[in-house]
Protein backbone atom coordinates (compact mmCIF):
# COMPACT_ATOMS: atom_id res chain seq x y z
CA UNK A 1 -69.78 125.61 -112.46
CA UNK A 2 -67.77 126.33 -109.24
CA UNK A 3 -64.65 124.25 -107.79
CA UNK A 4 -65.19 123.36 -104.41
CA UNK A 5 -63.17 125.93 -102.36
CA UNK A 6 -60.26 124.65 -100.60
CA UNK A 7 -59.39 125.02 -96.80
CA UNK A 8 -57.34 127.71 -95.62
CA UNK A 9 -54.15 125.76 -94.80
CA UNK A 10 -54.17 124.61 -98.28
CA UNK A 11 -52.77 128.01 -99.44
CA UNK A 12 -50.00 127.45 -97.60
CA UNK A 13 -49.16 124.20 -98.72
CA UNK A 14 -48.20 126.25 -101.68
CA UNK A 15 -45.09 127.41 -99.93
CA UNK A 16 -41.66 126.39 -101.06
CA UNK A 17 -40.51 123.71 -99.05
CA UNK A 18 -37.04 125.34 -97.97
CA UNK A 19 -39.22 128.59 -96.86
CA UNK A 20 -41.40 126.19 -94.77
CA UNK A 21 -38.20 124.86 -93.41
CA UNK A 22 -36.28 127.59 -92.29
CA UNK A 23 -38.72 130.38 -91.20
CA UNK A 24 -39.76 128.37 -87.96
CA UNK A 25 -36.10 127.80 -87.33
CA UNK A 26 -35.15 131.45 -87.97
CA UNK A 27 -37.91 132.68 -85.68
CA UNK A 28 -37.04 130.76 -83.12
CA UNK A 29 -33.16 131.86 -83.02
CA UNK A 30 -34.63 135.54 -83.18
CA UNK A 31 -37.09 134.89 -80.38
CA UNK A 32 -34.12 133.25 -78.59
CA UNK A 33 -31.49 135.81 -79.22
CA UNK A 34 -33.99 138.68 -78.35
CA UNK A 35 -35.41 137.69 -74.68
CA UNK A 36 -31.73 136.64 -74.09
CA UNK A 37 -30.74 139.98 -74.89
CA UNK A 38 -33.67 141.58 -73.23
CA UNK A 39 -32.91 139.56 -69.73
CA UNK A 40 -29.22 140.62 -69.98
CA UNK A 41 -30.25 144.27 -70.02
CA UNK A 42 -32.54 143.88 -67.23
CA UNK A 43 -29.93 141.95 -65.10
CA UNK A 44 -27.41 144.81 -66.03
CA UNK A 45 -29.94 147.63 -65.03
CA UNK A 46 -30.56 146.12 -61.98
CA UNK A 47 -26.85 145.20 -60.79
CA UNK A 48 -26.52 149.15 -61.45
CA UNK A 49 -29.24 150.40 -59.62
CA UNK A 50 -28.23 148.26 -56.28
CA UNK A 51 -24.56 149.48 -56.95
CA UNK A 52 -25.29 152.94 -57.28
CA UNK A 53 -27.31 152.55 -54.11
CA UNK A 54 -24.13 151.20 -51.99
CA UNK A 55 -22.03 154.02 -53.41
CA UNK A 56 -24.96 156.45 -52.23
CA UNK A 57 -25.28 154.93 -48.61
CA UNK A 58 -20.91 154.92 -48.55
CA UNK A 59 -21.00 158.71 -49.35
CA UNK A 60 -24.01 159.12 -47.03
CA UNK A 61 -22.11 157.61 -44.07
CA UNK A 62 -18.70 159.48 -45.27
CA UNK A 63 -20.76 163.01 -45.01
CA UNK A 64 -21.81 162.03 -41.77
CA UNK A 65 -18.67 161.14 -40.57
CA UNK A 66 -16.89 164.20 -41.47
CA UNK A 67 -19.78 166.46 -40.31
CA UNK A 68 -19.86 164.80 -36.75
CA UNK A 69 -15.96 165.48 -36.68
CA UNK A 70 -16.45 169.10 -38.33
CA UNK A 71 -18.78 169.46 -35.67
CA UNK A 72 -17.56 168.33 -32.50
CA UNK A 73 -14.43 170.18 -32.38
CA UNK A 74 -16.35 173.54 -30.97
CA UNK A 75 -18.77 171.75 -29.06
CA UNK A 76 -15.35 170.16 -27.10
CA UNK A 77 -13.82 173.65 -26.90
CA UNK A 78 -16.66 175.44 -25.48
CA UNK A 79 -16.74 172.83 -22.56
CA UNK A 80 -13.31 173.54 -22.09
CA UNK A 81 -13.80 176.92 -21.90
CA UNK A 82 -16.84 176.69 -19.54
CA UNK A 83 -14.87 174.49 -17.10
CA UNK A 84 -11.75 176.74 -17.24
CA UNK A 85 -14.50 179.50 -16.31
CA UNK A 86 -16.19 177.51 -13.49
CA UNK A 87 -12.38 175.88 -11.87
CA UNK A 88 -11.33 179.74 -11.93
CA UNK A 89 -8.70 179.14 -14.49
CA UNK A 90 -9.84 181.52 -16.75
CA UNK A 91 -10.10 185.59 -15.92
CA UNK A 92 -12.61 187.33 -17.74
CA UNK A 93 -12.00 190.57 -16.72
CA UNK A 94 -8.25 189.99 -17.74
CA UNK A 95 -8.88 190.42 -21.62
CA UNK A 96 -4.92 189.40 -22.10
CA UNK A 97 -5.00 186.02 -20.18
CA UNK A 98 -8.33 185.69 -21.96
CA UNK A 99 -7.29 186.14 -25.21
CA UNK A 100 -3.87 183.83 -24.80
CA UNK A 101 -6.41 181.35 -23.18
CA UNK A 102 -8.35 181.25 -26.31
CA UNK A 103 -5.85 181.29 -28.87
CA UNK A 104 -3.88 178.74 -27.55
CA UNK A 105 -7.32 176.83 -27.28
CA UNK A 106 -7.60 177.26 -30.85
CA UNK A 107 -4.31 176.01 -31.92
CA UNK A 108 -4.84 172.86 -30.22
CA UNK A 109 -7.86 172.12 -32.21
C-alpha cells in the first residue's frame, strides 16, 4: 500500500531552520552589494567617457589654434610683400634690395 505523496513545498520544510533563515538574508546582501557595484562601474565608465571627450575637444581646439597661428604668419608676409611690390617699395630687378627686403621680412616674423 502507497503513502499519499506529499506536496512539493513539503520537502523543503525539511530544511534546517537557521538555513531557512539566513539564505534569503544572504541573497539579498549579495543581490544588494552586486547591482551596487555594477551601477558604480557604469557611473565610473561613463564620467570617463564624457571626460575623455572634453580633453579631446581641448586638444582639438589647441591644434587649431596653433595651426591658424602656424599658418597665418606667411599668408601676412606675402601681402606685405605684394603691397611693397604694388607701392614701388620693392625692386625686383635689384636682387640686393630684394634680398635685404626679404630677410629682414623674415626676421620680423
Amino acid at each position: 500500500m502507497r503513502l499519499p505523496a506529499f506536496p512539493n513545498w513539503f520537502r523543503f520544510a525539511k530544511l534546517p531552520l537557521r538555513f531557512v533563515l539566513i539564505a534569503p538574508f544572504v541573497l539579498q546582501v549579495t543581490v544588494a552589494v552586486g547591482l551596487t557595484g555594477y551601477l558604480s562601474f557604469r557611473n565610473g565608465q561613463q564620467t570617463v567617457n564624457n571626460l575623455s571627450g572634453q580633453i579631446r575637444n581641448q586638444i582639438s581646439d589647441r591644434i587649431q589654434d596653433k595651426l591658424n597661428t602656424y599658418f597665418s604668419a606667411p599668408k601676412q608676409l606675402n601681402q606685405l610683400n605684394l603691397q611693397a611690390i604694388q607701392l614701388n617699395l620693392l625692386k625686383l630687378d635689384d636682387f640686393e634690395s630684394t634680398g635685404q627686403f626679404f630677410l629682414a621680412a623674415n626676421a620680423a616674423f
